[in-house]
PDB file of N, CA and C in Angstrom:
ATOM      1  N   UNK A   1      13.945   8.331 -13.049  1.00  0.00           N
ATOM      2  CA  UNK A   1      13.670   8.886 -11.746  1.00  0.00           C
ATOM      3  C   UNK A   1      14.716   9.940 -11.400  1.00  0.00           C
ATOM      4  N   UNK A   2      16.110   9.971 -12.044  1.00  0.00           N
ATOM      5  CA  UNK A   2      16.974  10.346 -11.875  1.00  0.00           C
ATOM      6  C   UNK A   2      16.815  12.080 -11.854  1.00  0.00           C
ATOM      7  N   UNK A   3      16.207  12.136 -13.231  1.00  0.00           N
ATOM      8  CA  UNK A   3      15.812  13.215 -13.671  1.00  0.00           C
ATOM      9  C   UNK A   3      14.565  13.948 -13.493  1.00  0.00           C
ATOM     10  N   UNK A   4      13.690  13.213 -12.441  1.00  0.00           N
ATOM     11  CA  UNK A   4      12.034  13.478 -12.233  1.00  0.00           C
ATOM     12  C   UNK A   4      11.248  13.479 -13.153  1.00  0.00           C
ATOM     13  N   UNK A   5      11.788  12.572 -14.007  1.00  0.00           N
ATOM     14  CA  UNK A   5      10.481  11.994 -15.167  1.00  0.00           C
ATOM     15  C   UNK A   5       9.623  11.123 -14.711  1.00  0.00           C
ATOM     16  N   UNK A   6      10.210  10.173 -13.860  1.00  0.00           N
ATOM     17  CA  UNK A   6       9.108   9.121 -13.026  1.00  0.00           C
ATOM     18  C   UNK A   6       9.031   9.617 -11.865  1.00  0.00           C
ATOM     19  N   UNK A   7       8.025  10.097 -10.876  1.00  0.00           N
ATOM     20  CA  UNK A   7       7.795  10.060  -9.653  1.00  0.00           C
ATOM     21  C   UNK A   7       7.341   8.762  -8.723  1.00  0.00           C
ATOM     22  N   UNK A   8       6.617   7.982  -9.351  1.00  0.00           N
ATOM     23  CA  UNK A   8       6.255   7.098  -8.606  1.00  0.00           C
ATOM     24  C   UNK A   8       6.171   5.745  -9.462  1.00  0.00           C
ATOM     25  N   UNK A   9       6.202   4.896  -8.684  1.00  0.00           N
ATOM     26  CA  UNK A   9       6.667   2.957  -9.614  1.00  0.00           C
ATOM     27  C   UNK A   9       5.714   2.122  -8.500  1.00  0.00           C
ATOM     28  N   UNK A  10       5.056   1.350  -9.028  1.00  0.00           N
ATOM     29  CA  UNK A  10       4.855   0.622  -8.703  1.00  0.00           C
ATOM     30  C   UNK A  10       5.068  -1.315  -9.092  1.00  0.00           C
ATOM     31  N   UNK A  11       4.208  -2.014  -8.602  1.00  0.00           N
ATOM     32  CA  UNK A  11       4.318  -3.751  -9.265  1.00  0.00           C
ATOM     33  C   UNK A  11       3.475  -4.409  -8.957  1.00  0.00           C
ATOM     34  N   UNK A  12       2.973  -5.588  -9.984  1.00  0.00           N
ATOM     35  CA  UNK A  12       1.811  -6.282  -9.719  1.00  0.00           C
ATOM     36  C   UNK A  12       2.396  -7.562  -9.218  1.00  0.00           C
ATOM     37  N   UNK A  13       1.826  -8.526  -8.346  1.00  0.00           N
ATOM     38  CA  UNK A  13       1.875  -9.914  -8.228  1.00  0.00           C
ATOM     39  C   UNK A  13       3.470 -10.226  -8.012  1.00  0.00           C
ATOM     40  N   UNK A  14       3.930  -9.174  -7.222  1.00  0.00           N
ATOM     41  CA  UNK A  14       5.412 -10.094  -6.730  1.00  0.00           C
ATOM     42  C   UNK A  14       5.545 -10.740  -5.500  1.00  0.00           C
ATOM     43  N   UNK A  15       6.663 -11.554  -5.654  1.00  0.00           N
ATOM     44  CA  UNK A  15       6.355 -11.710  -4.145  1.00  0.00           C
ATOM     45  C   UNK A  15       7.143 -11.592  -3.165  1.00  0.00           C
ATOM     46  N   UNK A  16       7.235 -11.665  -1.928  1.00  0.00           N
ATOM     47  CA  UNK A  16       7.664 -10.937  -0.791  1.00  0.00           C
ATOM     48  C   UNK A  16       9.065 -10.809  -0.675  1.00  0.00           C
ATOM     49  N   UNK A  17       9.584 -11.245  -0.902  1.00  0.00           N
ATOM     50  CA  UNK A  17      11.017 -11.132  -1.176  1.00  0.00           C
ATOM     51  C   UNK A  17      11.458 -10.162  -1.877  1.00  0.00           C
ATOM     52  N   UNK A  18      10.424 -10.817  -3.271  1.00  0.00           N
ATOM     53  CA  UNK A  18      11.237  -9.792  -4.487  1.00  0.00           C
ATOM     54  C   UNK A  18      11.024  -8.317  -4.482  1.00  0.00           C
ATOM     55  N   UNK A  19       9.585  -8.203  -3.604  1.00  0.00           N
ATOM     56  CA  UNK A  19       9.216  -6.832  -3.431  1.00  0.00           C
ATOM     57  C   UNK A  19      10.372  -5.869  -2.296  1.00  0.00           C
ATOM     58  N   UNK A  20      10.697  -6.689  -1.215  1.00  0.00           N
ATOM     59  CA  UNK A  20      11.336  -5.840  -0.275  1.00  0.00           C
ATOM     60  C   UNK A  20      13.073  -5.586  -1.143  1.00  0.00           C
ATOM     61  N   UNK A  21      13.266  -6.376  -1.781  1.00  0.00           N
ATOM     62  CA  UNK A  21      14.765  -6.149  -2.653  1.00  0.00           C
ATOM     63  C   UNK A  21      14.426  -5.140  -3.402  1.00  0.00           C
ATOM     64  N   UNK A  22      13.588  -5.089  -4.109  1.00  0.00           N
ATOM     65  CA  UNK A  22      13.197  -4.051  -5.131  1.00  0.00           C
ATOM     66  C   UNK A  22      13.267  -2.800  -4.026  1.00  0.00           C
ATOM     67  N   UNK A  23      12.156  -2.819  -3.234  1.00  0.00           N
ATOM     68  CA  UNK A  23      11.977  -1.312  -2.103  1.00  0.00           C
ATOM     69  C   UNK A  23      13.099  -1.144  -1.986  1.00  0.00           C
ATOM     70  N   UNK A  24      14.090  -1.914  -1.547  1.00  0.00           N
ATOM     71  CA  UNK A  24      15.547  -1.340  -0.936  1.00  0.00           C
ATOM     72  C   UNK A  24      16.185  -1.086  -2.184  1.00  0.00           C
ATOM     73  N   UNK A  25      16.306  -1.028  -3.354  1.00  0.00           N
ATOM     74  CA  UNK A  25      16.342  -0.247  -4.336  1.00  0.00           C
ATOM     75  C   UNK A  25      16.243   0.821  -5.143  1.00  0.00           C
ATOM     76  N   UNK A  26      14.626   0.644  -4.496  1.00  0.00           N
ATOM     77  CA  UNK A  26      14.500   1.813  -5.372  1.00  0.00           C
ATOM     78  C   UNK A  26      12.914   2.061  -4.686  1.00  0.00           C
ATOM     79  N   UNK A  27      12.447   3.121  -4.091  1.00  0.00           N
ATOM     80  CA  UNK A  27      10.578   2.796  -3.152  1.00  0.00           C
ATOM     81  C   UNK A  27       9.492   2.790  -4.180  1.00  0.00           C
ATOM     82  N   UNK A  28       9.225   1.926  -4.105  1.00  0.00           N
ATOM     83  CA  UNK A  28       7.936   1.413  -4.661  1.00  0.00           C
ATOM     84  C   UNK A  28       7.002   2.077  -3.798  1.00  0.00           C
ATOM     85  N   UNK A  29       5.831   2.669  -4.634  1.00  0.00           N
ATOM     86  CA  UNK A  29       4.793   3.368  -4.295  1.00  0.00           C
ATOM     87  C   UNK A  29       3.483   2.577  -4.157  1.00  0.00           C
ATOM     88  N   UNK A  30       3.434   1.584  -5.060  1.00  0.00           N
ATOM     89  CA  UNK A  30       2.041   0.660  -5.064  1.00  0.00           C
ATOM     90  C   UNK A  30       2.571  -0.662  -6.037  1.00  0.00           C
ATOM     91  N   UNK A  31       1.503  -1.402  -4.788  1.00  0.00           N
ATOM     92  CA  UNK A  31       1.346  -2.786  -5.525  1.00  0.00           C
ATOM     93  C   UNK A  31       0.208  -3.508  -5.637  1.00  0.00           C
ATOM     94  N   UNK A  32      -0.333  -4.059  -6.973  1.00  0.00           N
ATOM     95  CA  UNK A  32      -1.178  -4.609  -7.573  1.00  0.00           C
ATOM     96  C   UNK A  32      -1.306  -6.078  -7.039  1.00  0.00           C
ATOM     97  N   UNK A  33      -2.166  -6.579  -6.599  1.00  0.00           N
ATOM     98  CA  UNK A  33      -2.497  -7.569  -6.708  1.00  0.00           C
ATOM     99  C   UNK A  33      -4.048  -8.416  -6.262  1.00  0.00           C
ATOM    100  N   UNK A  34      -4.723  -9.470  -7.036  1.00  0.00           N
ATOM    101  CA  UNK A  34      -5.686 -10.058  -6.595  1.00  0.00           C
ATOM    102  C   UNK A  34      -6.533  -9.880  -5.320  1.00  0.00           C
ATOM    103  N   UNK A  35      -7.496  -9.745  -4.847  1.00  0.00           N
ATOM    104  CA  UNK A  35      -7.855  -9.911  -3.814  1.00  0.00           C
ATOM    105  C   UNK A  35      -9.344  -9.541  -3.457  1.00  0.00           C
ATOM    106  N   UNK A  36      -9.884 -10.421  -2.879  1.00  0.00           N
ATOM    107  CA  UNK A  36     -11.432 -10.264  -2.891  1.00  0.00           C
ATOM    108  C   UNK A  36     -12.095 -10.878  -1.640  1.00  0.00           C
ATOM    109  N   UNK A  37     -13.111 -11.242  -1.801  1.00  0.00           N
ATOM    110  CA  UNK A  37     -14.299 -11.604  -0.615  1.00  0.00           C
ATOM    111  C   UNK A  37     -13.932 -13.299  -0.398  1.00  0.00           C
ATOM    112  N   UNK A  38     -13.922 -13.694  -1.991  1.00  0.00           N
ATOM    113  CA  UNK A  38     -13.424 -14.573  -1.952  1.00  0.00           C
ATOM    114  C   UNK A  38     -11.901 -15.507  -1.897  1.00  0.00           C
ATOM    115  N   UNK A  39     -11.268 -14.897  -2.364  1.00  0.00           N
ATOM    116  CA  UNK A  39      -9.882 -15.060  -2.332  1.00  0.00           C
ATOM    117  C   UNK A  39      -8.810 -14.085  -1.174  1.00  0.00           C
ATOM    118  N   UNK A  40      -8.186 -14.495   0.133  1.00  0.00           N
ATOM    119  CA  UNK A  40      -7.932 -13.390   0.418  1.00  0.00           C
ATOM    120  C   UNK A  40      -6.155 -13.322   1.307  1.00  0.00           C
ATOM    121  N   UNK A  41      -5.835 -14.334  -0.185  1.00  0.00           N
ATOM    122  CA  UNK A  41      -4.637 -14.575   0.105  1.00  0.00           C
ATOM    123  C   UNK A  41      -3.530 -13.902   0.720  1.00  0.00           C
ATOM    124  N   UNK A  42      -3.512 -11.949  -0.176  1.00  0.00           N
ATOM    125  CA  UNK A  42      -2.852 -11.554   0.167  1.00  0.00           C
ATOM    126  C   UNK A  42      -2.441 -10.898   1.894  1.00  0.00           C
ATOM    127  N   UNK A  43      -3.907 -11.006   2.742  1.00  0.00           N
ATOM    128  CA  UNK A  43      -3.884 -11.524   4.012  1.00  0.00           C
ATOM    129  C   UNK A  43      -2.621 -11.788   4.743  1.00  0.00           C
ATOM    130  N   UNK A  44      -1.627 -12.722   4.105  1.00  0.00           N
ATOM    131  CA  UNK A  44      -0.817 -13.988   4.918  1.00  0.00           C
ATOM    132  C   UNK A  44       0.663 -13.012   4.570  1.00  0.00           C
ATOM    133  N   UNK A  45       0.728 -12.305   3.162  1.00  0.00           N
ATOM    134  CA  UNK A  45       2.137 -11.728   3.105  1.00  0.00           C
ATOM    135  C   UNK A  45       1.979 -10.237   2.560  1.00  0.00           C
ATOM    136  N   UNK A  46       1.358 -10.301   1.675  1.00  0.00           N
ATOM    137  CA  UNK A  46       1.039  -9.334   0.838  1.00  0.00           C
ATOM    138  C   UNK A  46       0.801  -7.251   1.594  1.00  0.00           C
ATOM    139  N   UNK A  47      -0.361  -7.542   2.189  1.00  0.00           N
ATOM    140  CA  UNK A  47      -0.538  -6.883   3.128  1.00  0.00           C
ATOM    141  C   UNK A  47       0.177  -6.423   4.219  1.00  0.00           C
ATOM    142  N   UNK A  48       0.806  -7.250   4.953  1.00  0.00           N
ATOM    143  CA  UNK A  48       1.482  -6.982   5.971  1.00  0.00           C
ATOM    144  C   UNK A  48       3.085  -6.068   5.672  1.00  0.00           C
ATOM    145  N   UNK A  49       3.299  -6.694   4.555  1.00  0.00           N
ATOM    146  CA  UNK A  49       4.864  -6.226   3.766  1.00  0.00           C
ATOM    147  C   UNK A  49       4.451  -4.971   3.338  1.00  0.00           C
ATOM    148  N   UNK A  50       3.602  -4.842   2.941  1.00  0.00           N
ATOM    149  CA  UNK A  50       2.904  -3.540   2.467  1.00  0.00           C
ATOM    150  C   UNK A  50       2.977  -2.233   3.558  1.00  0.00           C
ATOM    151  N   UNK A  51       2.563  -2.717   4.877  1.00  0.00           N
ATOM    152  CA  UNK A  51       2.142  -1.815   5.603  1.00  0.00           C
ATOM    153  C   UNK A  51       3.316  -1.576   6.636  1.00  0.00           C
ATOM    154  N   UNK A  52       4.352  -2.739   6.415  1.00  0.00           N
ATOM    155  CA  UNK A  52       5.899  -2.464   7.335  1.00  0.00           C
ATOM    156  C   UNK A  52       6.611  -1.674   6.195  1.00  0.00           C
ATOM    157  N   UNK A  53       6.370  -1.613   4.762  1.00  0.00           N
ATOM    158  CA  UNK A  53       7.246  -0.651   3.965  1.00  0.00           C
ATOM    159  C   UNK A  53       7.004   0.807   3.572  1.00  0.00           C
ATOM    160  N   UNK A  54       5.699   0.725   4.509  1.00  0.00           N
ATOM    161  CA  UNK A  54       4.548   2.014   3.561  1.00  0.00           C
ATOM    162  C   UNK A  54       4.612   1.796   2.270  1.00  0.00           C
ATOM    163  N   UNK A  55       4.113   1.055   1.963  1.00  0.00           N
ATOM    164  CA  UNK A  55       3.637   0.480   0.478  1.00  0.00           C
ATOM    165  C   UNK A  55       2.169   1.229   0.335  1.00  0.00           C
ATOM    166  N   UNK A  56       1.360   1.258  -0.586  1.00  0.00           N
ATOM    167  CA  UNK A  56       0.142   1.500  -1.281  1.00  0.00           C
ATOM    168  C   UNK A  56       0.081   0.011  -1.668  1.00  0.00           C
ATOM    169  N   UNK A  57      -1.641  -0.247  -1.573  1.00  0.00           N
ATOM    170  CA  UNK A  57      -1.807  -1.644  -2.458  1.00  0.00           C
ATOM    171  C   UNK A  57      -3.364  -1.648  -2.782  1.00  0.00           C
ATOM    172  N   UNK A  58      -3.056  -1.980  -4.259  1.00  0.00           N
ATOM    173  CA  UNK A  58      -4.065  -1.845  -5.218  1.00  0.00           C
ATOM    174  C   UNK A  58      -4.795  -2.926  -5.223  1.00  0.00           C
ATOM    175  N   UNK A  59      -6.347  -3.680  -4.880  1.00  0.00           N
ATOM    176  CA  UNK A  59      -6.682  -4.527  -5.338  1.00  0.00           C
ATOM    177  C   UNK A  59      -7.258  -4.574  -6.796  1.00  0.00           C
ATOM    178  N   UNK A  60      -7.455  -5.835  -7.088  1.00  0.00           N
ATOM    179  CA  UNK A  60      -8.218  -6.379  -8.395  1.00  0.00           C
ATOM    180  C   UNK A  60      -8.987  -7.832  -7.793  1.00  0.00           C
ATOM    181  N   UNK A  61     -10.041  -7.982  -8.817  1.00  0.00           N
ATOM    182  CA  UNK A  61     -10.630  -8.741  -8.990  1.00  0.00           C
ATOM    183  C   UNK A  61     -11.178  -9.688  -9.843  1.00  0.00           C
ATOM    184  N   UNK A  62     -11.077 -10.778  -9.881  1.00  0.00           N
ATOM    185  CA  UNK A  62     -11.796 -11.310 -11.757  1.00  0.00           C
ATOM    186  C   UNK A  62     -13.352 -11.091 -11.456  1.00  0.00           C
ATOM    187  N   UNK A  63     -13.593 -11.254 -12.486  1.00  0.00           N
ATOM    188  CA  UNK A  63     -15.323 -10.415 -12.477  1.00  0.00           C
ATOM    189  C   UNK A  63     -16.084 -12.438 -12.452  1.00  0.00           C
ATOM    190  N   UNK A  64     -17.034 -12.650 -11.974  1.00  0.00           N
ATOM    191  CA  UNK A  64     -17.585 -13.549 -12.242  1.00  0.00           C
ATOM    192  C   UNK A  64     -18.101 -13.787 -13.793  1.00  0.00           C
TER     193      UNK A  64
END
């Protein structure tokens, strides 16, 4: 990053803690994780940490 070879970093499936230590590190641009119609865990932490850090967040899904 030092050198502007990486512009942007992201991470899949961390969790809230480890993500805001990391941000204060170094800004994370996007984060990966689960989330669907059915499952909508990230709801409770995920999301919210996201949107107090200006995070990006990527869902996925398992396919039936």
């Amino acid at each position: 990053m030092a050198e502007g070879k990486v512009l942007h970093w992201g991470c899949a499936r961390w969790a809230s803690t480890r993500l805001r230590r990391a941000h204060a590190e170094q800004r994370i641009t996007a984060v990966q994780n689960e989330y669907s119609m059915l499952w909508r865990g990230p709801e409770t932490w995920v999301l919210p940490t996201c949107e107090e850090l200006g995070i990006g967040f990527v869902c996925w899904s398992r396919s039936a």
